[in-house]
PDB file of N, CA and C in Angstrom:
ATOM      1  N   UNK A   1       1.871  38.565 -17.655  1.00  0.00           N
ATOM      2  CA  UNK A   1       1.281  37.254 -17.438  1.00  0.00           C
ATOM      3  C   UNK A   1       2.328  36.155 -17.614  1.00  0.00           C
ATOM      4  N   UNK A   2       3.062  36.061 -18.741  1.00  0.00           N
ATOM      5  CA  UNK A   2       4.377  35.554 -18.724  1.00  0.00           C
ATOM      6  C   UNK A   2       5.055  35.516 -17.898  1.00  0.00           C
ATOM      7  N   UNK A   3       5.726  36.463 -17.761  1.00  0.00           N
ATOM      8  CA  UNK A   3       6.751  36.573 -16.426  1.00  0.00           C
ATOM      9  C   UNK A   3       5.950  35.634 -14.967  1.00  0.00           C
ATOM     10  N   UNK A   4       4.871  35.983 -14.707  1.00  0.00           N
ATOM     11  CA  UNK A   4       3.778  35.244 -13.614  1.00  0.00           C
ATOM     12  C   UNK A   4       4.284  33.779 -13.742  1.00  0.00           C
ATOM     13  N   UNK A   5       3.986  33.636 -14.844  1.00  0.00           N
ATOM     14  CA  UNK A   5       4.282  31.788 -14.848  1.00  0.00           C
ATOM     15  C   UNK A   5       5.251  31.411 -14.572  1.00  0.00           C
ATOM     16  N   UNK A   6       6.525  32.143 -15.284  1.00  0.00           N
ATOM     17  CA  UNK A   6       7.901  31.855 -15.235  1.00  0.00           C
ATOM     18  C   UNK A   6       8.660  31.651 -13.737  1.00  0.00           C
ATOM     19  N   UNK A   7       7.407  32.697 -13.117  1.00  0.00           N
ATOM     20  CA  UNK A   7       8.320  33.131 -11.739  1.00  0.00           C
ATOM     21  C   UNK A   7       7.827  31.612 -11.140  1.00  0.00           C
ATOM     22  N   UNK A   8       6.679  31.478 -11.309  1.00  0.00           N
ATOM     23  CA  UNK A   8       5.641  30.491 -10.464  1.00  0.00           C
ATOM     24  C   UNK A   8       6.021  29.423 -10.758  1.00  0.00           C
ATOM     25  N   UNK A   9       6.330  29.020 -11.968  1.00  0.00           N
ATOM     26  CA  UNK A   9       7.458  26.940 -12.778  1.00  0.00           C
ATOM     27  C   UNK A   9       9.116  27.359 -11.867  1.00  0.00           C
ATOM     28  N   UNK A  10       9.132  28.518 -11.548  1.00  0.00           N
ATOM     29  CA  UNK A  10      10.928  28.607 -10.890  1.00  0.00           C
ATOM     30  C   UNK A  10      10.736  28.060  -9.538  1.00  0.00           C
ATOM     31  N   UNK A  11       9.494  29.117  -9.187  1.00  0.00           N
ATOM     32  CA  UNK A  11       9.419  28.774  -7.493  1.00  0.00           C
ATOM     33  C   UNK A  11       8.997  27.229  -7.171  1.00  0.00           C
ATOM     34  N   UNK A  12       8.447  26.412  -7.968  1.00  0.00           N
ATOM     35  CA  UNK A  12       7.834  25.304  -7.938  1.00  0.00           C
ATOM     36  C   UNK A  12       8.988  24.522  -7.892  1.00  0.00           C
ATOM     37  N   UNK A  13       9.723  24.946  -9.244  1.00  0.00           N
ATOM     38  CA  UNK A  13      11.179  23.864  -9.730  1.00  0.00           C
ATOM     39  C   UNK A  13      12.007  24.043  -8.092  1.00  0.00           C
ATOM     40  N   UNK A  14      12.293  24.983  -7.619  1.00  0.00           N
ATOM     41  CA  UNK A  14      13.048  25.420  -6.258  1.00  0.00           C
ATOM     42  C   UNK A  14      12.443  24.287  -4.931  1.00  0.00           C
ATOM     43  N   UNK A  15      11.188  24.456  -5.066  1.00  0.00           N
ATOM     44  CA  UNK A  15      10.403  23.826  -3.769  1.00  0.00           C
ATOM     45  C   UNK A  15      10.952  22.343  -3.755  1.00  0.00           C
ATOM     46  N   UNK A  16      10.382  21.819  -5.202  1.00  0.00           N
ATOM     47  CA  UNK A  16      10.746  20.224  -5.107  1.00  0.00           C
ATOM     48  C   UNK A  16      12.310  20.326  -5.164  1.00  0.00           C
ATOM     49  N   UNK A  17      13.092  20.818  -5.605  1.00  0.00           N
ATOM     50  CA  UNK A  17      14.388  20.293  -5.558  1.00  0.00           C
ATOM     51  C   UNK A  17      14.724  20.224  -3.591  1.00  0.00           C
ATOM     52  N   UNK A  18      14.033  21.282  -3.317  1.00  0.00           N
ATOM     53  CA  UNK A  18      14.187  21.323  -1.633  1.00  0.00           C
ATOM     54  C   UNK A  18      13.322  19.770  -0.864  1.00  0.00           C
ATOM     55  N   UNK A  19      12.402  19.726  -1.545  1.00  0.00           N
ATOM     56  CA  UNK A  19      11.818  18.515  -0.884  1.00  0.00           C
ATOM     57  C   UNK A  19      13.158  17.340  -1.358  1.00  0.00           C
ATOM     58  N   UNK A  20      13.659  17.114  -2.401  1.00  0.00           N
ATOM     59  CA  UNK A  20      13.886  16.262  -2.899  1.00  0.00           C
ATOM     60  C   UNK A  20      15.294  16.153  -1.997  1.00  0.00           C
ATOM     61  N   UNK A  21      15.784  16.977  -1.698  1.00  0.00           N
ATOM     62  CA  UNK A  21      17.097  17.446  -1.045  1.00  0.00           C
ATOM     63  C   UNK A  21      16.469  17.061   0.357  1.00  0.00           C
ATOM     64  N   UNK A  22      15.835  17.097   0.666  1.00  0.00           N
ATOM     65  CA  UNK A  22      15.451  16.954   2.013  1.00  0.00           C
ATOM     66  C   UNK A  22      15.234  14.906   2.671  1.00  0.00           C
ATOM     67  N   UNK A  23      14.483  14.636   0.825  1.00  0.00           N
ATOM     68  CA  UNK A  23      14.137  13.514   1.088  1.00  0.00           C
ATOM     69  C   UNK A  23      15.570  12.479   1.676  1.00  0.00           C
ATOM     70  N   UNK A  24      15.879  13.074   0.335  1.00  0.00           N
ATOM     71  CA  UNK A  24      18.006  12.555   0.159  1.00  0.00           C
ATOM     72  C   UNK A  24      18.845  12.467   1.562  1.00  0.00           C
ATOM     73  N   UNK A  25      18.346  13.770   2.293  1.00  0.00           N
ATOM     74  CA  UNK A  25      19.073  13.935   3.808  1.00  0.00           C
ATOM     75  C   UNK A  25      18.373  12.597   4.542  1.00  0.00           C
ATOM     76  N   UNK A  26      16.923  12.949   4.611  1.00  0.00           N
ATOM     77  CA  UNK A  26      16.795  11.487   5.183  1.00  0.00           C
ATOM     78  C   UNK A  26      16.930   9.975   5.380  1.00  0.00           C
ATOM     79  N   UNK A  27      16.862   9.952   3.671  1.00  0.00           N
ATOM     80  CA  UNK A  27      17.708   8.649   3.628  1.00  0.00           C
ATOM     81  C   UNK A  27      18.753   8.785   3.745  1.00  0.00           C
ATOM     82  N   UNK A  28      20.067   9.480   3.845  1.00  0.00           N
ATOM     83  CA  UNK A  28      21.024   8.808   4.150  1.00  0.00           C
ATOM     84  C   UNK A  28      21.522   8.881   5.530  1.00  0.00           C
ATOM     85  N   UNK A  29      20.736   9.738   6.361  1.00  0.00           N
ATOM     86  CA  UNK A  29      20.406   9.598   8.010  1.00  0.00           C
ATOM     87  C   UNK A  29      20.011   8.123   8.274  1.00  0.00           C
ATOM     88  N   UNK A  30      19.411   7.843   7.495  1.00  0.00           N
ATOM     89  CA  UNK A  30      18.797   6.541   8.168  1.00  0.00           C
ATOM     90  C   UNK A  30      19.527   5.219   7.741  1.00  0.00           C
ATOM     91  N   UNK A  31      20.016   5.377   6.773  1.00  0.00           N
ATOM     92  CA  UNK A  31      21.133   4.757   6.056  1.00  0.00           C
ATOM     93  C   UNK A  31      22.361   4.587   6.983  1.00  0.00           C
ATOM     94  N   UNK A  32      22.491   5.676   7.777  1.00  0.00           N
ATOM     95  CA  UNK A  32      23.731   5.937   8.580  1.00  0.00           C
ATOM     96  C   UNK A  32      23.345   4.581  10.057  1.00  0.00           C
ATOM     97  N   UNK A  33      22.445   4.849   9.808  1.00  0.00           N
ATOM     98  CA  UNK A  33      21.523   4.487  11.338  1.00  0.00           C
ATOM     99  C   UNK A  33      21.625   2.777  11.356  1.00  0.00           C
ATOM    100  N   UNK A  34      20.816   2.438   9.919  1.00  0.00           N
ATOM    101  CA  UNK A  34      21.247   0.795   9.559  1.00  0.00           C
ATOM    102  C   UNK A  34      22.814   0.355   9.545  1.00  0.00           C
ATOM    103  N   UNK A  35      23.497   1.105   9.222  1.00  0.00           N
ATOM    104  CA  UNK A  35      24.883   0.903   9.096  1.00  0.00           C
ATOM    105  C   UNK A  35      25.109   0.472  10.539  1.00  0.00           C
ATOM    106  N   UNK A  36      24.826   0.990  11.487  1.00  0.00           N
ATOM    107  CA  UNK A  36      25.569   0.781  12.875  1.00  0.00           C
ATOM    108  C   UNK A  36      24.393  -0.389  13.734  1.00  0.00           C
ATOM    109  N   UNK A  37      23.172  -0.097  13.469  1.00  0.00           N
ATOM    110  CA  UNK A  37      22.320  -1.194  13.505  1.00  0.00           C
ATOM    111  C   UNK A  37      22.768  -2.380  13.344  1.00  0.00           C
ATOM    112  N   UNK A  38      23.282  -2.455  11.831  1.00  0.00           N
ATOM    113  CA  UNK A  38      23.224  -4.357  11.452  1.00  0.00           C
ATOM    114  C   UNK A  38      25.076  -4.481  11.670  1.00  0.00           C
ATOM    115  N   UNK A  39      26.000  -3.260  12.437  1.00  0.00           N
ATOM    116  CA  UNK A  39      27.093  -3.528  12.752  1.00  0.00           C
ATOM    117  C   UNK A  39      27.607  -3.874  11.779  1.00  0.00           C
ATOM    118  N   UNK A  40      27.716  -2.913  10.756  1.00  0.00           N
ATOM    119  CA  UNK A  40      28.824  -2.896   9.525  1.00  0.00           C
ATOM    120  C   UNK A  40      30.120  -2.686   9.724  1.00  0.00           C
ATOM    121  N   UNK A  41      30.359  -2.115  11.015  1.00  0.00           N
ATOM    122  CA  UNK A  41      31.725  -1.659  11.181  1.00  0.00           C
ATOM    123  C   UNK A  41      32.658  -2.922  11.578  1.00  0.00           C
ATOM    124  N   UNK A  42      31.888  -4.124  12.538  1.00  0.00           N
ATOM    125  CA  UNK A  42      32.760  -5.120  12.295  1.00  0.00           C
ATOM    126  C   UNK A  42      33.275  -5.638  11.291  1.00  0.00           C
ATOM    127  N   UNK A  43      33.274  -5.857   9.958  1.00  0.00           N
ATOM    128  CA  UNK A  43      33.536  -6.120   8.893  1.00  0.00           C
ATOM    129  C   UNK A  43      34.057  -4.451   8.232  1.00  0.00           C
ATOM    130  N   UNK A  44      33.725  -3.530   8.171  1.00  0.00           N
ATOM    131  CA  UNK A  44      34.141  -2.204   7.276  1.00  0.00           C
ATOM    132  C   UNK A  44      34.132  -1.028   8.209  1.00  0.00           C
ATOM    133  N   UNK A  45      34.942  -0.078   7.889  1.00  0.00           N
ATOM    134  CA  UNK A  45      35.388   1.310   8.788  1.00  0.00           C
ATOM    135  C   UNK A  45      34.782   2.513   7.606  1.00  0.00           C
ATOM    136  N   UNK A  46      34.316   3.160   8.471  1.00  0.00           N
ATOM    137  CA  UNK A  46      34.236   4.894   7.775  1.00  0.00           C
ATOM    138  C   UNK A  46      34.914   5.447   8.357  1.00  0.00           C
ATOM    139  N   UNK A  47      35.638   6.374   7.634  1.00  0.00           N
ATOM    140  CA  UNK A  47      36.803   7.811   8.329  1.00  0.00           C
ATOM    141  C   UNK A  47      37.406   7.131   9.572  1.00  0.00           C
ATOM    142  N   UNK A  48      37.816   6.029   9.452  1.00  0.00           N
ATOM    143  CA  UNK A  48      38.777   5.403  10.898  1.00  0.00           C
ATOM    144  C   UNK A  48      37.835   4.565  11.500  1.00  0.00           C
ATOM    145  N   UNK A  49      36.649   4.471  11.173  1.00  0.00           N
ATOM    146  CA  UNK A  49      36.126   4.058  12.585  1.00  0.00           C
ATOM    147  C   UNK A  49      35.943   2.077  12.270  1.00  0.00           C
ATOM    148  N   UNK A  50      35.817   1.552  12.769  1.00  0.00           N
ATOM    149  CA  UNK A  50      35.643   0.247  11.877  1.00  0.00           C
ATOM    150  C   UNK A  50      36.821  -0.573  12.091  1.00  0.00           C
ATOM    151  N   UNK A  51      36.570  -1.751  11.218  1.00  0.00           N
ATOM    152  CA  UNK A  51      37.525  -2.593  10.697  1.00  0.00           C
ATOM    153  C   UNK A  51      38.179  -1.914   9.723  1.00  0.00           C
ATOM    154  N   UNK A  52      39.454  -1.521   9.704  1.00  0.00           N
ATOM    155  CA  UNK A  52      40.258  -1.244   8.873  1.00  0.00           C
ATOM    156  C   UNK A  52      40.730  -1.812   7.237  1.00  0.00           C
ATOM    157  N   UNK A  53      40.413  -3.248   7.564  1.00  0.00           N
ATOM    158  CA  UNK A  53      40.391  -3.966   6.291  1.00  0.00           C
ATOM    159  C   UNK A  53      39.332  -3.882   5.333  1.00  0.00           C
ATOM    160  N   UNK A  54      38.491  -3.527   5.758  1.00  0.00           N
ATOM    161  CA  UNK A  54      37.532  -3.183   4.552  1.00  0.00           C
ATOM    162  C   UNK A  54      36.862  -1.647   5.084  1.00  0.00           C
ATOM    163  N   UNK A  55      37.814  -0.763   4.348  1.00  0.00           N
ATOM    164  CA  UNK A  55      37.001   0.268   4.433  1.00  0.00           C
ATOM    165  C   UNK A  55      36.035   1.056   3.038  1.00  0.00           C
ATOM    166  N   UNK A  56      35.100   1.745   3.767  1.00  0.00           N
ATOM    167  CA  UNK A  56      34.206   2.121   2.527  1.00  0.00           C
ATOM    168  C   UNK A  56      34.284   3.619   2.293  1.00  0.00           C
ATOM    169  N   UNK A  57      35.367   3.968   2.688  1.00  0.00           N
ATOM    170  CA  UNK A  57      35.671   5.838   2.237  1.00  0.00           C
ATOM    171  C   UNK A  57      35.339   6.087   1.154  1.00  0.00           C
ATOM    172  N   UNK A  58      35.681   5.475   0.471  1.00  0.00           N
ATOM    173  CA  UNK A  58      35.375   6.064  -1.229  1.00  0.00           C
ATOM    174  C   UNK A  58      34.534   5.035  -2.030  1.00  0.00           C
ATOM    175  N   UNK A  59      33.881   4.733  -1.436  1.00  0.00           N
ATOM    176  CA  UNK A  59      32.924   3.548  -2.297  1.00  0.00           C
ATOM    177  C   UNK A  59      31.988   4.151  -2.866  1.00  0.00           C
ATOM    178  N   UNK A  60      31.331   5.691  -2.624  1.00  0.00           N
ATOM    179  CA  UNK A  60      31.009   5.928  -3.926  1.00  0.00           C
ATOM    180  C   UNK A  60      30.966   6.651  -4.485  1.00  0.00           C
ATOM    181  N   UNK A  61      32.962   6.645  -5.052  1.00  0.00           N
ATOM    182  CA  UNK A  61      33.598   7.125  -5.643  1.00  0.00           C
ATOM    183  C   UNK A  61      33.889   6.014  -7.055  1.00  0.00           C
ATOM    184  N   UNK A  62      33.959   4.655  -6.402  1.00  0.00           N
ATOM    185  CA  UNK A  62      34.240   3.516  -7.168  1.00  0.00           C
ATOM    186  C   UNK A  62      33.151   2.656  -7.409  1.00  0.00           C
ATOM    187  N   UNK A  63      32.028   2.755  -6.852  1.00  0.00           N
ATOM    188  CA  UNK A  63      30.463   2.076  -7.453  1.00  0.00           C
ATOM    189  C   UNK A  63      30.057   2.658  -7.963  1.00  0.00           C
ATOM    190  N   UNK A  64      28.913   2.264  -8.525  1.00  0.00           N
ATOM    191  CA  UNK A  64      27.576   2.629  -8.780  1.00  0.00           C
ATOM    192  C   UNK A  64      26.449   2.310  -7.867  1.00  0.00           C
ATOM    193  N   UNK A  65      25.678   3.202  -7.640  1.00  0.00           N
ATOM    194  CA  UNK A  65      24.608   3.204  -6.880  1.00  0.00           C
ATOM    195  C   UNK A  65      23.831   1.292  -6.823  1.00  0.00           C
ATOM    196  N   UNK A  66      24.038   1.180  -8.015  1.00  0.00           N
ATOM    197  CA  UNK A  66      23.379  -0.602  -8.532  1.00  0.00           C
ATOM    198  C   UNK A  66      24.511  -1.267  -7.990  1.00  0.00           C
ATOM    199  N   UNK A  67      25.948  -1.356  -8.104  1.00  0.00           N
ATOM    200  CA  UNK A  67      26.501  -1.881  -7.685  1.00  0.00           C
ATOM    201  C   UNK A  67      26.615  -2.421  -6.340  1.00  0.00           C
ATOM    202  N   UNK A  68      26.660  -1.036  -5.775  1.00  0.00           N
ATOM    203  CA  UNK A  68      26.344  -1.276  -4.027  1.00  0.00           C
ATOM    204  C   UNK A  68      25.106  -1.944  -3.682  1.00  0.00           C
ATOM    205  N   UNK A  69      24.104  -1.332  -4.304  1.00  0.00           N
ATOM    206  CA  UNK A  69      22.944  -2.351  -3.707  1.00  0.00           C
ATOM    207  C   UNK A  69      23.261  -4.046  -3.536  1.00  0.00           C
ATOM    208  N   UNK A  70      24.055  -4.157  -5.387  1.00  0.00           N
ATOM    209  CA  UNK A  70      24.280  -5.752  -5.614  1.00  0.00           C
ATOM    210  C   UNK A  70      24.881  -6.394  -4.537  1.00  0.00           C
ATOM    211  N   UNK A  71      26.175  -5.496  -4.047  1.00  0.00           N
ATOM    212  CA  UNK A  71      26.842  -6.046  -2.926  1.00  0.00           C
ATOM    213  C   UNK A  71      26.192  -6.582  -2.029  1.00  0.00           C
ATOM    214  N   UNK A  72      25.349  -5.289  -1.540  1.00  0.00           N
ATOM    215  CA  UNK A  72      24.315  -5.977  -0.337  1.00  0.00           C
ATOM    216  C   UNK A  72      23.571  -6.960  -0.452  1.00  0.00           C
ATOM    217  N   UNK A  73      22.789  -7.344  -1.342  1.00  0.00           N
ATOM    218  CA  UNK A  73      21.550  -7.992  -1.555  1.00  0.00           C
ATOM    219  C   UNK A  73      22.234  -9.116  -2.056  1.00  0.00           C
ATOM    220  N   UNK A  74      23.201  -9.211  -2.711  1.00  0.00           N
ATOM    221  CA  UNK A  74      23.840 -10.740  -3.376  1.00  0.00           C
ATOM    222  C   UNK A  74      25.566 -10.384  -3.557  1.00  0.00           C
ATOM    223  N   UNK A  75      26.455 -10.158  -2.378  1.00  0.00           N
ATOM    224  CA  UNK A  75      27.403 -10.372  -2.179  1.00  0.00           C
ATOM    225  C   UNK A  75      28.198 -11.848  -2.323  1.00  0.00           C
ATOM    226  N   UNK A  76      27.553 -12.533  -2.383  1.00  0.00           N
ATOM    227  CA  UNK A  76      28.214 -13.828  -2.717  1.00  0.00           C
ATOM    228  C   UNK A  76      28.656 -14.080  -4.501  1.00  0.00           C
ATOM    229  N   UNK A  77      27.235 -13.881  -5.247  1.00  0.00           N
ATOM    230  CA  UNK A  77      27.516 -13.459  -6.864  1.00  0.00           C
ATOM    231  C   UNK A  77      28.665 -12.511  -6.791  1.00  0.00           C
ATOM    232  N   UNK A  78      28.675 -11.136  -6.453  1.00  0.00           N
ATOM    233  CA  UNK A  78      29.758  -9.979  -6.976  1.00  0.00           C
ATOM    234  C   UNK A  78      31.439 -10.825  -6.246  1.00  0.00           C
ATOM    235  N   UNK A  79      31.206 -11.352  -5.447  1.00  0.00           N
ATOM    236  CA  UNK A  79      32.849 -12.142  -4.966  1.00  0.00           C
ATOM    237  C   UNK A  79      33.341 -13.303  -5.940  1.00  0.00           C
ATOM    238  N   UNK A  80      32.251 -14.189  -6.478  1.00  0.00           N
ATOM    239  CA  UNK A  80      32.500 -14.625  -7.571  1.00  0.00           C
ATOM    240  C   UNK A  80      33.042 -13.891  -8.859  1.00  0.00           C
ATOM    241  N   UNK A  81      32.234 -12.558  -9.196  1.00  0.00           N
ATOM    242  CA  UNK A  81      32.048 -11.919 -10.262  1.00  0.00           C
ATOM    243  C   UNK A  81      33.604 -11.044 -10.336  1.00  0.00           C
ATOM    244  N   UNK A  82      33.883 -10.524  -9.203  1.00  0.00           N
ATOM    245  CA  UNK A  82      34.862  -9.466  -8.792  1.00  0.00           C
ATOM    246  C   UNK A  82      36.183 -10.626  -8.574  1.00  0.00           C
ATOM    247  N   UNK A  83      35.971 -11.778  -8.423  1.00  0.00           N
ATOM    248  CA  UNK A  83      37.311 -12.583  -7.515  1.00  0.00           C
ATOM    249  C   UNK A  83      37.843 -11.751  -6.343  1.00  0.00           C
ATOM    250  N   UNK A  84      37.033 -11.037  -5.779  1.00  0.00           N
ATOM    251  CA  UNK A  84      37.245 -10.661  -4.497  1.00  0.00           C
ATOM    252  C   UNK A  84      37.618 -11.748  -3.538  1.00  0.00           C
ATOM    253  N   UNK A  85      39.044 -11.842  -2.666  1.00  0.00           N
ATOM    254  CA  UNK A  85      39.284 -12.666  -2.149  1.00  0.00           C
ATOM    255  C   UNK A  85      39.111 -13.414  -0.557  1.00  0.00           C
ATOM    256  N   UNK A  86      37.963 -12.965  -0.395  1.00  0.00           N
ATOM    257  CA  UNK A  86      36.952 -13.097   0.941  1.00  0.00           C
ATOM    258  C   UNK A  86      35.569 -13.353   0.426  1.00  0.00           C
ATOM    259  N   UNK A  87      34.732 -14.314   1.216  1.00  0.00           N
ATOM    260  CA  UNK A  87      33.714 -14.588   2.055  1.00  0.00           C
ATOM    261  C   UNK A  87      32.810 -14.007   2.490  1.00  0.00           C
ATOM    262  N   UNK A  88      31.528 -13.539   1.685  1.00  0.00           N
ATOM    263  CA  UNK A  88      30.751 -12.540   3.013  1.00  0.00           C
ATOM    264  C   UNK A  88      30.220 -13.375   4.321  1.00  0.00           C
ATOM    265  N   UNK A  89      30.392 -12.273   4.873  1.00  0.00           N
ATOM    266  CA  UNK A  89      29.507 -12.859   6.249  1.00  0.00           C
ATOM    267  C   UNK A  89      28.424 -11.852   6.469  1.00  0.00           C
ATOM    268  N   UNK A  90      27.965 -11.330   5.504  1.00  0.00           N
ATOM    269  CA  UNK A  90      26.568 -10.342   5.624  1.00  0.00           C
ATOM    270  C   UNK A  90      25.290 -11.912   5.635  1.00  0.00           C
ATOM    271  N   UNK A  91      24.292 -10.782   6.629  1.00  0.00           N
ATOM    272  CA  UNK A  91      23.166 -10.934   6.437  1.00  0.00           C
ATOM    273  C   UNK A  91      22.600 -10.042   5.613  1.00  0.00           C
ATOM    274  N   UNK A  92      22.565  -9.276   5.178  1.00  0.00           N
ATOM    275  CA  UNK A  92      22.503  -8.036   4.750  1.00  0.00           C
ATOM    276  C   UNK A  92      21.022  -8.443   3.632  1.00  0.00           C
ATOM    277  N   UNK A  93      20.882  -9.259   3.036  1.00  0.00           N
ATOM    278  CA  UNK A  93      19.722  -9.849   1.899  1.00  0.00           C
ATOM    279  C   UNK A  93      18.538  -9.916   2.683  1.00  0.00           C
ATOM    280  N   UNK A  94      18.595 -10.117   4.101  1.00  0.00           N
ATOM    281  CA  UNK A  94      17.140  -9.916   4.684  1.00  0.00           C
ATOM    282  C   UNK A  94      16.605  -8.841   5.432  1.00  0.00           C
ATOM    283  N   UNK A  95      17.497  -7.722   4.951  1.00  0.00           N
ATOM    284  CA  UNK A  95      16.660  -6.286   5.199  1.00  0.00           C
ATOM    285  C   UNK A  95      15.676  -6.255   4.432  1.00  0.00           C
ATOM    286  N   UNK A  96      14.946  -4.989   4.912  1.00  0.00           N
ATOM    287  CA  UNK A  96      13.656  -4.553   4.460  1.00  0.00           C
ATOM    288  C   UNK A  96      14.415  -3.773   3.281  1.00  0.00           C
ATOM    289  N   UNK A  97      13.372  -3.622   2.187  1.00  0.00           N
ATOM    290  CA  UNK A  97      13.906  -2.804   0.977  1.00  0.00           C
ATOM    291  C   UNK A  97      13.756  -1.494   1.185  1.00  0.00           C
ATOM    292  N   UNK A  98      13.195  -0.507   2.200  1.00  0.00           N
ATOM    293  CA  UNK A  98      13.674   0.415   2.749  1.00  0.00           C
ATOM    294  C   UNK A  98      14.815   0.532   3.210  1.00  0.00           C
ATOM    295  N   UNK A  99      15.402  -0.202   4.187  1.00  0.00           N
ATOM    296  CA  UNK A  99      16.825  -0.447   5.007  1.00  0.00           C
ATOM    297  C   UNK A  99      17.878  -0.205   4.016  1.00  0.00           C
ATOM    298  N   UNK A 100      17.698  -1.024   2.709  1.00  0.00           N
ATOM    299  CA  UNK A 100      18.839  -1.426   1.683  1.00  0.00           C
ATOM    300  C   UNK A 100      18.889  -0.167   1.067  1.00  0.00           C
ATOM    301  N   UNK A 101      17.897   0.236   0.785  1.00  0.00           N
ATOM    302  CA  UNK A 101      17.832   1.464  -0.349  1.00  0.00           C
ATOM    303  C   UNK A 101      18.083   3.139   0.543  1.00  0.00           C
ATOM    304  N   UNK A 102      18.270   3.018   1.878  1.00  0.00           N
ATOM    305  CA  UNK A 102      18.604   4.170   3.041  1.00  0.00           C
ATOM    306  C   UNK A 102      20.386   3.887   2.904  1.00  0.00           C
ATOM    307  N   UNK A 103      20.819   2.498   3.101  1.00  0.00           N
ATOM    308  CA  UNK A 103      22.241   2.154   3.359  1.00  0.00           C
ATOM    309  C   UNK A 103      22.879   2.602   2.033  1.00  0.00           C
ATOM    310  N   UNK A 104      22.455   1.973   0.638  1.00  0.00           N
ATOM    311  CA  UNK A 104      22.949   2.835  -0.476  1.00  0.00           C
ATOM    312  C   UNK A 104      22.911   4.170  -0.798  1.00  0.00           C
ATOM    313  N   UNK A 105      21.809   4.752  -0.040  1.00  0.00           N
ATOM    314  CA  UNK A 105      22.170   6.408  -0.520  1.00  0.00           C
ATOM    315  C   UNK A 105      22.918   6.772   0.662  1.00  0.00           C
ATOM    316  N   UNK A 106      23.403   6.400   1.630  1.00  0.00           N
ATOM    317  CA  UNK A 106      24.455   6.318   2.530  1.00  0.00           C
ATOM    318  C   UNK A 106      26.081   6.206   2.307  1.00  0.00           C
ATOM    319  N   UNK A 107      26.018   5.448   1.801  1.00  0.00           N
ATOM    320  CA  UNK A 107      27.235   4.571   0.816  1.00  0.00           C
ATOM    321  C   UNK A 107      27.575   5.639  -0.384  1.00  0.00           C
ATOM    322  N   UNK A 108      26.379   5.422  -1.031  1.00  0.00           N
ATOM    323  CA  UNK A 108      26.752   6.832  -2.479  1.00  0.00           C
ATOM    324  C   UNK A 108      27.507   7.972  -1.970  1.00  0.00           C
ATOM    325  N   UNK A 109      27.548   8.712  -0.376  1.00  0.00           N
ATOM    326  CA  UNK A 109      27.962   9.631  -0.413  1.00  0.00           C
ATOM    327  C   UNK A 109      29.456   9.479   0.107  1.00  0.00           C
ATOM    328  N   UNK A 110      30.069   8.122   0.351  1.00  0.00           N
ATOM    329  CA  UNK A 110      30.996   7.985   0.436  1.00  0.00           C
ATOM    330  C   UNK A 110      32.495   7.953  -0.536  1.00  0.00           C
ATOM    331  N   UNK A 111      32.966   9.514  -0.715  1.00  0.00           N
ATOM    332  CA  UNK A 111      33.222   9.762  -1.951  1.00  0.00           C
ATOM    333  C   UNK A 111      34.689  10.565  -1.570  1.00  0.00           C
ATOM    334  N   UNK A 112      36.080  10.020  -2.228  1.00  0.00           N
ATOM    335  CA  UNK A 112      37.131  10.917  -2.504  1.00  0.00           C
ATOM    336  C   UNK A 112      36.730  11.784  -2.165  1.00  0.00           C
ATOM    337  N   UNK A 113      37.534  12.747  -1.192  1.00  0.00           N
ATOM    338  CA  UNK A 113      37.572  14.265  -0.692  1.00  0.00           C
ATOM    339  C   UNK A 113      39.146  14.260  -1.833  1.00  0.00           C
ATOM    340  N   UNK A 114      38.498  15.467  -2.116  1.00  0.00           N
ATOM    341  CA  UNK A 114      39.280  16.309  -3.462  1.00  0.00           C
ATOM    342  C   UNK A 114      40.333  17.464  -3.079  1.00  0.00           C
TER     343      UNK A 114
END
């Protein structure tokens, strides 16, 4: 009867990590999708592609998940905060909070190859 349960909390723990893995793929599909949507690449490049001056290869290697959001949603504060020495020109604050939260788990996976 033991063993029954054990097997049955494993197979359960397995399922959701698969949903959860699944969810993750989607957002950052769609994440990918806003990226070229709201034309991030004029301003920032992935793996070559883009503006070269601001690229986001490893951004999240060097954020935090909160961080990046901050960027997006109030890039003007973090350029103050950072003395980053540019200007945004995002619209980026009047996405939908779906949009923002697809583009950061997008971003998160942009990470140092090792």
């Amino acid at each position: 009867m033991v063993r029954g349960s054990v097997v049955g909390i494993v197979a359960g723990f397995v399922m959701a990590m698969a949903h959860v893995a699944a969810a993750d793929e989607a957002a950052v599909k769609k994440g990918m999708q806003v990226f070229a949507d709201q034309k991030c690449q004029v301003c920032h490049s992935i793996a070559g592609k883009g503006n070269k001056n601001g690229s986001l290869d490893d951004v999240g290697s060097r954020l935090s998940s909160d961080d990046i959001r901050h960027w997006i949603v109030n890039s003007k504060e973090m350029i103050e905060k950072t003395k980053a020495p540019r200007k945004p020109a995002m619209k980026m604050y009047s996405l939908p909070k779906e949009d923002v939260d697809a583009l950061v788990a997008y971003l998160e996976t942009l990470k140092k190859k090792s």
